[in-house]
PDB file of N, CA and C in Angstrom:
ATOM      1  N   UNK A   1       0.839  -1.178   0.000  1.00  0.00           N
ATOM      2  CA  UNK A   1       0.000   0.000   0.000  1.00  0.00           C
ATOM      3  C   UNK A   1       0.890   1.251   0.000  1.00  0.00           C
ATOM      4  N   UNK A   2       0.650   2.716  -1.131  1.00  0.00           N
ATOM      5  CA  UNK A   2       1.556   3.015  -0.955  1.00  0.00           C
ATOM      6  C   UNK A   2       1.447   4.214   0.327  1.00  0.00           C
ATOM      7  N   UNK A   3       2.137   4.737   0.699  1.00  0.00           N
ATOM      8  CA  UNK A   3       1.697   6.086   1.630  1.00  0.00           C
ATOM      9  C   UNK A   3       1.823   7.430   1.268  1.00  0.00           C
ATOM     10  N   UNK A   4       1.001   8.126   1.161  1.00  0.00           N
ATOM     11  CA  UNK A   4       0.422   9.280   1.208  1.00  0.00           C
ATOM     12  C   UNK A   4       1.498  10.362   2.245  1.00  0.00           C
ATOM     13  N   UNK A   5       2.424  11.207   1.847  1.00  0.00           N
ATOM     14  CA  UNK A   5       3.474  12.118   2.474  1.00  0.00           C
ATOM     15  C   UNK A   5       2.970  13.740   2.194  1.00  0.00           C
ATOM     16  N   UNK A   6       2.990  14.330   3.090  1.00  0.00           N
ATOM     17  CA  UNK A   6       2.850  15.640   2.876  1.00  0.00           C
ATOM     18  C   UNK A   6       4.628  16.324   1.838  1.00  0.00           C
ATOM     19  N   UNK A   7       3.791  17.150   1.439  1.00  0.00           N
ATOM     20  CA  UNK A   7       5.142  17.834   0.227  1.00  0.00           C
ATOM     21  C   UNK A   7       6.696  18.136   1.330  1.00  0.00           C
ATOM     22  N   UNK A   8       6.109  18.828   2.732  1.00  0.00           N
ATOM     23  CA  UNK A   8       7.396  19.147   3.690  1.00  0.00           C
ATOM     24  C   UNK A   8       7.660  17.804   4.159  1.00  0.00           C
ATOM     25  N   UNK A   9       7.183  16.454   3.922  1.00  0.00           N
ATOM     26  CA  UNK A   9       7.358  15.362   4.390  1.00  0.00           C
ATOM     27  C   UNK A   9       8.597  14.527   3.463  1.00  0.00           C
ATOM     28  N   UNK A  10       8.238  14.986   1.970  1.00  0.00           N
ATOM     29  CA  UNK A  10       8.707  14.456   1.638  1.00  0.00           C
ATOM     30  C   UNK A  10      10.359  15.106   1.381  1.00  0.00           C
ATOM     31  N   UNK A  11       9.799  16.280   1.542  1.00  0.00           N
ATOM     32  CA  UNK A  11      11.078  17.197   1.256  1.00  0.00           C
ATOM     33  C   UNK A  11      12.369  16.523   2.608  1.00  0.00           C
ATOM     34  N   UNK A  12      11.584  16.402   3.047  1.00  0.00           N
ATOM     35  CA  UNK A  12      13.031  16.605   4.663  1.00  0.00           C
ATOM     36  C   UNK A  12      13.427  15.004   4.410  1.00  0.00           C
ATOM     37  N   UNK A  13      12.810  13.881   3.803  1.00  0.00           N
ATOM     38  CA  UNK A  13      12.729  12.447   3.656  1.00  0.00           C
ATOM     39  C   UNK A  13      13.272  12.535   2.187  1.00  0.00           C
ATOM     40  N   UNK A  14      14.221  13.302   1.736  1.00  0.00           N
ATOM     41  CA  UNK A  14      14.322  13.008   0.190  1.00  0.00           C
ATOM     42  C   UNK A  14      13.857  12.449  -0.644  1.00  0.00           C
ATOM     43  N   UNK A  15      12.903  12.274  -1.070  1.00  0.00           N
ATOM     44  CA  UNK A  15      12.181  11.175  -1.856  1.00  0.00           C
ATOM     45  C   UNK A  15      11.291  11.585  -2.189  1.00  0.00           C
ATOM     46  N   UNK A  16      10.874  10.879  -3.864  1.00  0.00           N
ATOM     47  CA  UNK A  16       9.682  11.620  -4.943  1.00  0.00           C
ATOM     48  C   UNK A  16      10.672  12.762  -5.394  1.00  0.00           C
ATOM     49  N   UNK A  17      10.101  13.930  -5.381  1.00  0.00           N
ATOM     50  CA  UNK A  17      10.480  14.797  -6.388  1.00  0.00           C
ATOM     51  C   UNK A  17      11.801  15.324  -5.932  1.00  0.00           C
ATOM     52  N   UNK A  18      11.946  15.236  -4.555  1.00  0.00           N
ATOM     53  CA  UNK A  18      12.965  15.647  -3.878  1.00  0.00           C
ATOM     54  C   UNK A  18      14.096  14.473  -3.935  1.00  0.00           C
ATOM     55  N   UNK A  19      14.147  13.349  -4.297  1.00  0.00           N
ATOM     56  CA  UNK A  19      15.139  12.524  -4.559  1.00  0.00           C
ATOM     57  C   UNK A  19      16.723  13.349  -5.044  1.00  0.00           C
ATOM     58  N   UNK A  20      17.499  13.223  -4.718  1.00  0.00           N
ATOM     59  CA  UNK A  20      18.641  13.415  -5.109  1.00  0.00           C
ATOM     60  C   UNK A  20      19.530  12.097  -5.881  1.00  0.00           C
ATOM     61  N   UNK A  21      20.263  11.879  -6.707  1.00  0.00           N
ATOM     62  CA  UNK A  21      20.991  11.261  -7.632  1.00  0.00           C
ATOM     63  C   UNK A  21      22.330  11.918  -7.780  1.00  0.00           C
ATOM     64  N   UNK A  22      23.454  11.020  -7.050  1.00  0.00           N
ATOM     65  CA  UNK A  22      24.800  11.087  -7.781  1.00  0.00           C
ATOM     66  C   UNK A  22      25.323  10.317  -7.738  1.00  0.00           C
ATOM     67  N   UNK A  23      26.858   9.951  -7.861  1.00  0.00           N
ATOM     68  CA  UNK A  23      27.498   8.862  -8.138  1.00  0.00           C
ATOM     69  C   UNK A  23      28.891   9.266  -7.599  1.00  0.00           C
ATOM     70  N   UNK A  24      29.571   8.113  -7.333  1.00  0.00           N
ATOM     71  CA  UNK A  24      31.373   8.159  -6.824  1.00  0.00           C
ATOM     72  C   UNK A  24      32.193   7.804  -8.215  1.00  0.00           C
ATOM     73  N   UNK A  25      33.372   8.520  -7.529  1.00  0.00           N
ATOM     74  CA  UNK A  25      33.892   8.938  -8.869  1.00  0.00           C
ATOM     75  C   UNK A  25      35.677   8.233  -8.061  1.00  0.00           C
ATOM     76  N   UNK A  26      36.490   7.520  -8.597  1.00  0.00           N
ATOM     77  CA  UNK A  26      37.479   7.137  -8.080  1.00  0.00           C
ATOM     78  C   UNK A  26      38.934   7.474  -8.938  1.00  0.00           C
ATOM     79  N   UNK A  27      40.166   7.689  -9.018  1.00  0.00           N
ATOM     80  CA  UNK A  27      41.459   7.683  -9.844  1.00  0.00           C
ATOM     81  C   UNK A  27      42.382   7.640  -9.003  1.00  0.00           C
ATOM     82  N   UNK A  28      43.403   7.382  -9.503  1.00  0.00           N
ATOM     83  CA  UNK A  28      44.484   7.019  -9.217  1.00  0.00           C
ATOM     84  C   UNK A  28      45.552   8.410  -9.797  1.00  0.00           C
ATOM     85  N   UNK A  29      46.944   8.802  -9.479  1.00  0.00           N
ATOM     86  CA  UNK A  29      47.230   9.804 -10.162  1.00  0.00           C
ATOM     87  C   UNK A  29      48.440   8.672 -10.282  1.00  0.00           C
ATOM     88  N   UNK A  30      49.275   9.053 -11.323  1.00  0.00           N
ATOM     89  CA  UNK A  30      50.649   7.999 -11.842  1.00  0.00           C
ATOM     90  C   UNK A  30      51.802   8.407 -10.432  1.00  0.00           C
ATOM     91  N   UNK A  31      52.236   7.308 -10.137  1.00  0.00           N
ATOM     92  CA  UNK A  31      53.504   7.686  -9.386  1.00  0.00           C
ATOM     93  C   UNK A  31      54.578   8.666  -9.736  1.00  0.00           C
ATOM     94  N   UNK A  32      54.964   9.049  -8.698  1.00  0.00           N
ATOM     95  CA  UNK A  32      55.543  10.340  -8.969  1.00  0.00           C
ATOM     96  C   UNK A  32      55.314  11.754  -9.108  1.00  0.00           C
ATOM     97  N   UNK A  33      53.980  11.658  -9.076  1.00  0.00           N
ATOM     98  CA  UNK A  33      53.318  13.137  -9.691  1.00  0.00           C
ATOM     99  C   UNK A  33      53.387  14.169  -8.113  1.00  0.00           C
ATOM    100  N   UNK A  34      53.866  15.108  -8.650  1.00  0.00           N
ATOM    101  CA  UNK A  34      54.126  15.875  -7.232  1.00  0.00           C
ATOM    102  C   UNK A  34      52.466  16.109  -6.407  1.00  0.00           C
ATOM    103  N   UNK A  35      53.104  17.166  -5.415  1.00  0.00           N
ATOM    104  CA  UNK A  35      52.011  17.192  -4.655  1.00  0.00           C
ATOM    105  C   UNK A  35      51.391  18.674  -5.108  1.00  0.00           C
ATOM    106  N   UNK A  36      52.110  19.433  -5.694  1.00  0.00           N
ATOM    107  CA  UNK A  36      51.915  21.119  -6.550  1.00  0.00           C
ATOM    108  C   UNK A  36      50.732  20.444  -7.930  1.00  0.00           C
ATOM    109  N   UNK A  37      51.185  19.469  -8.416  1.00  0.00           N
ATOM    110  CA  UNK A  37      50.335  18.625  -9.737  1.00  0.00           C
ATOM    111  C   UNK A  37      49.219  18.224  -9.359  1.00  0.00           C
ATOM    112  N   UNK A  38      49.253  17.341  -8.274  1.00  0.00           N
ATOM    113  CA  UNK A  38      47.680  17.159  -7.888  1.00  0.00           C
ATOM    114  C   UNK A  38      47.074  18.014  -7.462  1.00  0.00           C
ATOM    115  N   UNK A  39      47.802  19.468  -6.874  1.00  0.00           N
ATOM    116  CA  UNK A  39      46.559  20.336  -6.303  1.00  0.00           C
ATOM    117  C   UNK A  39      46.010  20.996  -8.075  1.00  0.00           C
ATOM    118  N   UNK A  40      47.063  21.161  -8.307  1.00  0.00           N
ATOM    119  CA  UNK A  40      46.666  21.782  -9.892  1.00  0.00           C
ATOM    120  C   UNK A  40      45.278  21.249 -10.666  1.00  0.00           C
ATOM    121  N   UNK A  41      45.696  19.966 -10.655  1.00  0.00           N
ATOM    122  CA  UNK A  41      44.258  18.753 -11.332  1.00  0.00           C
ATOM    123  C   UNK A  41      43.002  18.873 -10.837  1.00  0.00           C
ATOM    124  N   UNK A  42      43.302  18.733  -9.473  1.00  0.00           N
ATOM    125  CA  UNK A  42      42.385  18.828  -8.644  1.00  0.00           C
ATOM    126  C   UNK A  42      41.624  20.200  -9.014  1.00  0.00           C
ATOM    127  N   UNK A  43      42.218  21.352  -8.660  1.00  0.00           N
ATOM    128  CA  UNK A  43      41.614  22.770  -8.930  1.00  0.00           C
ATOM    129  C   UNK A  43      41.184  22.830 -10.191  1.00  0.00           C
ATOM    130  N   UNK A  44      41.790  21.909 -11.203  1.00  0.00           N
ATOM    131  CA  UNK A  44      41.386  22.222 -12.552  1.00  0.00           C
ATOM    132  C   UNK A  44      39.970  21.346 -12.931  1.00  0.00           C
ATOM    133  N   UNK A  45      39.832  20.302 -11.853  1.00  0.00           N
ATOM    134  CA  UNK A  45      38.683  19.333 -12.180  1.00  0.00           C
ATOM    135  C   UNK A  45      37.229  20.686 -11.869  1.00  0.00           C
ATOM    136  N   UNK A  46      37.900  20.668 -10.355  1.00  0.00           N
ATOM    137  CA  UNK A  46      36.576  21.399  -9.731  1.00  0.00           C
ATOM    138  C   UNK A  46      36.018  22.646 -10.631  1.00  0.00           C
ATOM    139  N   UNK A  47      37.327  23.513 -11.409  1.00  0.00           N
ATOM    140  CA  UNK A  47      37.173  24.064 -11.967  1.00  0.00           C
ATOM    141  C   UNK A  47      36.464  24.406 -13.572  1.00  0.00           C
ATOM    142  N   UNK A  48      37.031  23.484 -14.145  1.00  0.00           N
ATOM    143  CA  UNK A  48      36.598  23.244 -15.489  1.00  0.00           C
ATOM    144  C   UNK A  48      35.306  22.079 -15.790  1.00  0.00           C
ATOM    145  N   UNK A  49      35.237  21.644 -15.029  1.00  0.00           N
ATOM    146  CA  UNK A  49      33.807  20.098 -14.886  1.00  0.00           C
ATOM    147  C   UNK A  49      33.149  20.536 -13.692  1.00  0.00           C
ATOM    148  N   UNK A  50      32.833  20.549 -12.674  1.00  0.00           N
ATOM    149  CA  UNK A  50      32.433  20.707 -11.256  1.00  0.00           C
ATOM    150  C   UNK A  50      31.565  21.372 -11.134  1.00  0.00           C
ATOM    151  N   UNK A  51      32.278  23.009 -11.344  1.00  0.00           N
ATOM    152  CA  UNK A  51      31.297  23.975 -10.929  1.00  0.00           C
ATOM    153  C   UNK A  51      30.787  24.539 -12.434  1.00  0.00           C
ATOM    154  N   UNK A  52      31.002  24.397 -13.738  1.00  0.00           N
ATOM    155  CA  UNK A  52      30.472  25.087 -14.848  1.00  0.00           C
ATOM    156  C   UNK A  52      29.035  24.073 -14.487  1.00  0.00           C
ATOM    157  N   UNK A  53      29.095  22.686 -14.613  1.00  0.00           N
ATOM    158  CA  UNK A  53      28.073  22.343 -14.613  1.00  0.00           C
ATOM    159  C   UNK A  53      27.061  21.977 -13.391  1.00  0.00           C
ATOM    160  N   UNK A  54      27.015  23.012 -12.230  1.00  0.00           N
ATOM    161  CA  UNK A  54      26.105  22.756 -11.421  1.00  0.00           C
ATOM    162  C   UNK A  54      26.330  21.788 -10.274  1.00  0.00           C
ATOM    163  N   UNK A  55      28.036  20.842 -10.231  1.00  0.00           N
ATOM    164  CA  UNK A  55      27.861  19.783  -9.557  1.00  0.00           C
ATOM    165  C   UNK A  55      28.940  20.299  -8.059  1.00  0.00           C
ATOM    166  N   UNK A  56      28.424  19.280  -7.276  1.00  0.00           N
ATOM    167  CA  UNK A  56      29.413  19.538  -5.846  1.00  0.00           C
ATOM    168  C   UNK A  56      30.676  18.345  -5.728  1.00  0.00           C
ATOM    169  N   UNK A  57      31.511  18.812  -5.620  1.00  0.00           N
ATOM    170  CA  UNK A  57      32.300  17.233  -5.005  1.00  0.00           C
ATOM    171  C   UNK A  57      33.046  17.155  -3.839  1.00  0.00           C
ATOM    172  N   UNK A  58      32.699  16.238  -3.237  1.00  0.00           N
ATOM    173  CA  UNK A  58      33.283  15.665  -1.658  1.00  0.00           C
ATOM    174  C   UNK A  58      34.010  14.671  -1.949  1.00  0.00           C
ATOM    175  N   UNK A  59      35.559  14.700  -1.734  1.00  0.00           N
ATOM    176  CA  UNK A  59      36.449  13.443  -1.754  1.00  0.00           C
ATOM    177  C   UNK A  59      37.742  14.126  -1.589  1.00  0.00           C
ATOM    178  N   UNK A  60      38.603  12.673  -1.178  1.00  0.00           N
ATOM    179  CA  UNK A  60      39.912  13.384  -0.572  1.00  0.00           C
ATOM    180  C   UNK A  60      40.608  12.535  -1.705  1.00  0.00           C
ATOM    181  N   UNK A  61      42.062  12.824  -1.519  1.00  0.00           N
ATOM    182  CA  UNK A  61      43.192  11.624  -1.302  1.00  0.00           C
ATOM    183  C   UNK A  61      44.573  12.231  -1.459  1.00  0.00           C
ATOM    184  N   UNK A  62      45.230  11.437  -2.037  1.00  0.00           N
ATOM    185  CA  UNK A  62      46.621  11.935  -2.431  1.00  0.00           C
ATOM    186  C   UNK A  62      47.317  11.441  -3.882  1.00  0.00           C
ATOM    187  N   UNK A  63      47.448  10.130  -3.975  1.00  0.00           N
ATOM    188  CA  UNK A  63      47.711   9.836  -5.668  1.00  0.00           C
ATOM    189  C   UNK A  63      46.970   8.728  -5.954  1.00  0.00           C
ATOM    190  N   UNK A  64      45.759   8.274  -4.427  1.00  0.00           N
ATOM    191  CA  UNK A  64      44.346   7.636  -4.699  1.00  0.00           C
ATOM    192  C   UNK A  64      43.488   8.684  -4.337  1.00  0.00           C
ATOM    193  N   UNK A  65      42.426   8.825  -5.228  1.00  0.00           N
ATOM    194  CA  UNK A  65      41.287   9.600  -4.702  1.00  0.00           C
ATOM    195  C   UNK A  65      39.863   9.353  -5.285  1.00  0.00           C
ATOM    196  N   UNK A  66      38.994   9.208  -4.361  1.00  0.00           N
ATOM    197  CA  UNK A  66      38.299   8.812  -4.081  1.00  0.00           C
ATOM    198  C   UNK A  66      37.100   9.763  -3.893  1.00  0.00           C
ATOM    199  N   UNK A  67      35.832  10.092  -4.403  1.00  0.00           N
ATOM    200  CA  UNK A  67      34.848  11.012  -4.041  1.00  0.00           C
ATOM    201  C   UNK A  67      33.653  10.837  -4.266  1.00  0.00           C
ATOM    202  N   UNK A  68      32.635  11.427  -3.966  1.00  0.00           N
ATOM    203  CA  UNK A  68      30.935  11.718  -4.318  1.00  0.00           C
ATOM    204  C   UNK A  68      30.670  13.033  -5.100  1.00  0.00           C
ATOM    205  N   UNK A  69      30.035  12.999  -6.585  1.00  0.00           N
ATOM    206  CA  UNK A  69      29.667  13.902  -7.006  1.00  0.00           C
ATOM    207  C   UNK A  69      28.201  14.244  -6.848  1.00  0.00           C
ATOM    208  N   UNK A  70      27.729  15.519  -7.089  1.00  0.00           N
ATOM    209  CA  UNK A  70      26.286  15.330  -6.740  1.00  0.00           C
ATOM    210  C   UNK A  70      25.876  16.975  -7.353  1.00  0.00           C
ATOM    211  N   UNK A  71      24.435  16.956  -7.606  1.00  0.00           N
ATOM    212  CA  UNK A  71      24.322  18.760  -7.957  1.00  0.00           C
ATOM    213  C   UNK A  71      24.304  19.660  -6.412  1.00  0.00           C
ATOM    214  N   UNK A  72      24.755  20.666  -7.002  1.00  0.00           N
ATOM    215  CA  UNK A  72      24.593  21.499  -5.263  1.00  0.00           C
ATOM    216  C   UNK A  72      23.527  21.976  -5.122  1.00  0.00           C
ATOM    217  N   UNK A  73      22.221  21.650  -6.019  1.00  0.00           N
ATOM    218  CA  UNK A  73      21.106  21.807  -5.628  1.00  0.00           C
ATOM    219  C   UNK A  73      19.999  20.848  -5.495  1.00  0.00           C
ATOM    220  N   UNK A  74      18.825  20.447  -5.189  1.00  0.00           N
ATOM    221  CA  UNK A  74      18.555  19.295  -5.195  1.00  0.00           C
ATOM    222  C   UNK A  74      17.761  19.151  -6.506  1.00  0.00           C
ATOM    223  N   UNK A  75      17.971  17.837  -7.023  1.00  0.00           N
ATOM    224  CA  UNK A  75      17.830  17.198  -8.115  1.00  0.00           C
ATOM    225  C   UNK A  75      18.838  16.293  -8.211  1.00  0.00           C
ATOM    226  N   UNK A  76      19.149  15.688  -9.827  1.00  0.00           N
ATOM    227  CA  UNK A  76      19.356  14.277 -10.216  1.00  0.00           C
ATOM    228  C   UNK A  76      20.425  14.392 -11.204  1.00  0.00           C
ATOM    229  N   UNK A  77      21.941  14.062 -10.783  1.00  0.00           N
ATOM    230  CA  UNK A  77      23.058  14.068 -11.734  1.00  0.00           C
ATOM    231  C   UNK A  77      22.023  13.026 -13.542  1.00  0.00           C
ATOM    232  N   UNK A  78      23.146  13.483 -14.336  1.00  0.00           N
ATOM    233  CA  UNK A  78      22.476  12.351 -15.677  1.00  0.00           C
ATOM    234  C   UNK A  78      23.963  11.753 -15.530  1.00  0.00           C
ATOM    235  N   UNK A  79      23.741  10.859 -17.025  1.00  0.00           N
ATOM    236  CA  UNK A  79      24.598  10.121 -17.193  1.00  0.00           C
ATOM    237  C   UNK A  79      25.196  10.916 -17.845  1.00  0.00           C
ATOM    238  N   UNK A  80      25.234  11.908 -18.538  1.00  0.00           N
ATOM    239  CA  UNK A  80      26.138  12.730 -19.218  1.00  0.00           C
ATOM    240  C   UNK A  80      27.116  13.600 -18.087  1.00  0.00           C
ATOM    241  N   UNK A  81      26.621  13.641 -17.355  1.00  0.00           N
ATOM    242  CA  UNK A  81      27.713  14.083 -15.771  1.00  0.00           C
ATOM    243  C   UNK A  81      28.190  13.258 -15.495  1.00  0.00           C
ATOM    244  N   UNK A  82      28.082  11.752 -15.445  1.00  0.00           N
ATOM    245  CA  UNK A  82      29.192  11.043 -15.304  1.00  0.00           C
ATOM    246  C   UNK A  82      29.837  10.961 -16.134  1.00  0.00           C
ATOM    247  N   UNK A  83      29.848  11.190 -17.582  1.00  0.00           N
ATOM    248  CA  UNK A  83      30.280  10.867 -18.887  1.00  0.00           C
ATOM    249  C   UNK A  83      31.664  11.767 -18.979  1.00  0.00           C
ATOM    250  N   UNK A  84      31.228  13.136 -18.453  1.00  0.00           N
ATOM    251  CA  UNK A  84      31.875  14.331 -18.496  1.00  0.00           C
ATOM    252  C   UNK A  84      33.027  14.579 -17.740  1.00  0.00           C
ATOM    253  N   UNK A  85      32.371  13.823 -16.311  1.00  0.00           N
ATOM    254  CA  UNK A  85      34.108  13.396 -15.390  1.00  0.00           C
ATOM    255  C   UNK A  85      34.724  12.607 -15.805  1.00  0.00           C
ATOM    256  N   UNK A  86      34.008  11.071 -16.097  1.00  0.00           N
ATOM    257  CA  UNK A  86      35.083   9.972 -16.827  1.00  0.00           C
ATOM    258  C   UNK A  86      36.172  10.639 -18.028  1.00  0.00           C
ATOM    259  N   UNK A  87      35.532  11.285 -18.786  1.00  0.00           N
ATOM    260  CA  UNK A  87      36.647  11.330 -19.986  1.00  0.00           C
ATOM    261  C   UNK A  87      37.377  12.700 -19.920  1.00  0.00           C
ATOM    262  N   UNK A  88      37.254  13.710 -18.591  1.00  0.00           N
ATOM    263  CA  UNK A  88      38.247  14.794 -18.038  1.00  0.00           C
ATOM    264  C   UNK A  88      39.356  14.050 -17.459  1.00  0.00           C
ATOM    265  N   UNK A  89      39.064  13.234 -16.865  1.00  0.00           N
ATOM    266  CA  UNK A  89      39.868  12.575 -15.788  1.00  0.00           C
ATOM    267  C   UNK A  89      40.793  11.429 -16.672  1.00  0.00           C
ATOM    268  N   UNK A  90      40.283  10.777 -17.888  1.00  0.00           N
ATOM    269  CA  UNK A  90      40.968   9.825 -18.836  1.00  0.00           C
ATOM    270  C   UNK A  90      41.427  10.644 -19.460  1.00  0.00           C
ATOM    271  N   UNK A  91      41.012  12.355 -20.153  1.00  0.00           N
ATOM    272  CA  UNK A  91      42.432  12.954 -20.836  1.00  0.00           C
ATOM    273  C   UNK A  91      43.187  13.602 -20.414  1.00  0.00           C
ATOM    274  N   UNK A  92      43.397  13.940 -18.827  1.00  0.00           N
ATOM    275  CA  UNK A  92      44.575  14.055 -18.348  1.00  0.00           C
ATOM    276  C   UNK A  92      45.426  12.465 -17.675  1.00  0.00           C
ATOM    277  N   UNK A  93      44.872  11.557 -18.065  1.00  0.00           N
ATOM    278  CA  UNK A  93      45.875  10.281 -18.018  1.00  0.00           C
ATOM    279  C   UNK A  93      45.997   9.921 -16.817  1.00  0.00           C
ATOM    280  N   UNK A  94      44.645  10.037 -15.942  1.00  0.00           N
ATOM    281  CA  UNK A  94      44.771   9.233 -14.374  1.00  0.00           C
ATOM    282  C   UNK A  94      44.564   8.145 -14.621  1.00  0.00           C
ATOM    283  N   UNK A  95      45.075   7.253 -13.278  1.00  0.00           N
ATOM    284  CA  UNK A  95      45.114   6.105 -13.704  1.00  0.00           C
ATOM    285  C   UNK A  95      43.746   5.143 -13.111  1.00  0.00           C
ATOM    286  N   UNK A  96      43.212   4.330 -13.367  1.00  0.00           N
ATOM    287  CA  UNK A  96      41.898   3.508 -12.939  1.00  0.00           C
ATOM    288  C   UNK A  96      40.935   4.122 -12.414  1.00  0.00           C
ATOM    289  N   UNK A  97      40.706   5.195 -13.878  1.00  0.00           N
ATOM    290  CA  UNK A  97      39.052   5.796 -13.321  1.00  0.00           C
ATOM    291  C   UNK A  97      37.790   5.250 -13.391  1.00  0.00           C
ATOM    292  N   UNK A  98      37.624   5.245 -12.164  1.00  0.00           N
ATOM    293  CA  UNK A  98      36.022   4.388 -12.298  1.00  0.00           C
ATOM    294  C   UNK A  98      34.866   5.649 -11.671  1.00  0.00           C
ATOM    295  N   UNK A  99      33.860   5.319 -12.772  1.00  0.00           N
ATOM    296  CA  UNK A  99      32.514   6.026 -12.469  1.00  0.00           C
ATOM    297  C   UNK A  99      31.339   5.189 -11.923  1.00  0.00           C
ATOM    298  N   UNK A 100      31.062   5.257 -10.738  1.00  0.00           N
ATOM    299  CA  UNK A 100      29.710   4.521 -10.656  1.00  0.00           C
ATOM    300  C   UNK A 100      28.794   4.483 -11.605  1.00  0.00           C
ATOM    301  N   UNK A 101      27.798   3.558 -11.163  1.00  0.00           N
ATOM    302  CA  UNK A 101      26.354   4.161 -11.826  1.00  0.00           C
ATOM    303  C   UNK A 101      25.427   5.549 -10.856  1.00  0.00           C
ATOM    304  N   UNK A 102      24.374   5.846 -10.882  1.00  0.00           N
ATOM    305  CA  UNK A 102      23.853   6.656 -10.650  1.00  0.00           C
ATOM    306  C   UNK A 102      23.183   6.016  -9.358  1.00  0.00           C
ATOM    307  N   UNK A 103      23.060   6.475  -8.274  1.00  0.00           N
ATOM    308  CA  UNK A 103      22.458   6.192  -7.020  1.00  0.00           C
ATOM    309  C   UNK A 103      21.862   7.366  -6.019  1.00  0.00           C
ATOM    310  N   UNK A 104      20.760   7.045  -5.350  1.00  0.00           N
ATOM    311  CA  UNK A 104      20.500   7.804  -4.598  1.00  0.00           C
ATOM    312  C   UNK A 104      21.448   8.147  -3.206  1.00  0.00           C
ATOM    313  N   UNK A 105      21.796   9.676  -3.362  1.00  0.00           N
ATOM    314  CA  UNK A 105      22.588   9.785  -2.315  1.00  0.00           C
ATOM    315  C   UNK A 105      22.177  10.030  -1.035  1.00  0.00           C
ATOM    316  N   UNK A 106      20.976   9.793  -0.942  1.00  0.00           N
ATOM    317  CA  UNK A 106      20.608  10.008   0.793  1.00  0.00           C
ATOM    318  C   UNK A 106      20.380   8.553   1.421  1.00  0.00           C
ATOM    319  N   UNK A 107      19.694   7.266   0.373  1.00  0.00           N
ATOM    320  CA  UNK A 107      19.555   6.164   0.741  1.00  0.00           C
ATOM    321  C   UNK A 107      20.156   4.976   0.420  1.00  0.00           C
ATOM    322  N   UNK A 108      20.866   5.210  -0.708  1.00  0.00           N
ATOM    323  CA  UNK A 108      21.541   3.646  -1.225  1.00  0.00           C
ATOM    324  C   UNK A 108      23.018   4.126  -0.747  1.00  0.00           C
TER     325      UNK A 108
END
């Protein structure tokens, strides 16, 4: 049976229209690469992919890194946002980039 949520119900419970959608995003940087290079990449990801298109990213590392992309507003990454990090991140030549699939980020 399904249940019946008020709109502020559903809002604070993410779900229905309020669902959010993003995905983890993982690379490797090649050995050796200084630590001035990865901040560079890094600034250049957030910079040139990140914020032109609407998205947030949370993740750390050092020459593994590891993160969650997501929009900074609420709504639903596409697959063309994952499309868009995978092949930034493959033409500067990191190494074992993996893109999730698309998941809800408040419940899965």
């Amino acid at each position: 049976m399904a249940t019946q949520r008020s709109r502020r119900l559903r809002k604070k419970l993410h779900i229905d229209e309020f669902q959010e959608l993003g995905f983890s995003v993982a690379w490797n940087f090649p050995q050796g690469t200084s630590p001035e290079e990865i901040d560079a990449t890094v600034d250049a990801l957030i910079n040139e992919v990140v914020e032109p298109n609407g998205l947030a990213f949370d993740g750390s590392g050092y020459l593994q890194w590891e993160g969650l992309i997501c929009l900074q507003k609420i709504g639903k990454c596409t697959d063309e946002h994952r499309e868009l990090v995978r092949q930034w991140l493959e033409a500067r030549r990191m190494e074992s980039v993996t893109v999730t699939e698309l998941f809800d980020v408040w419940w899965d």
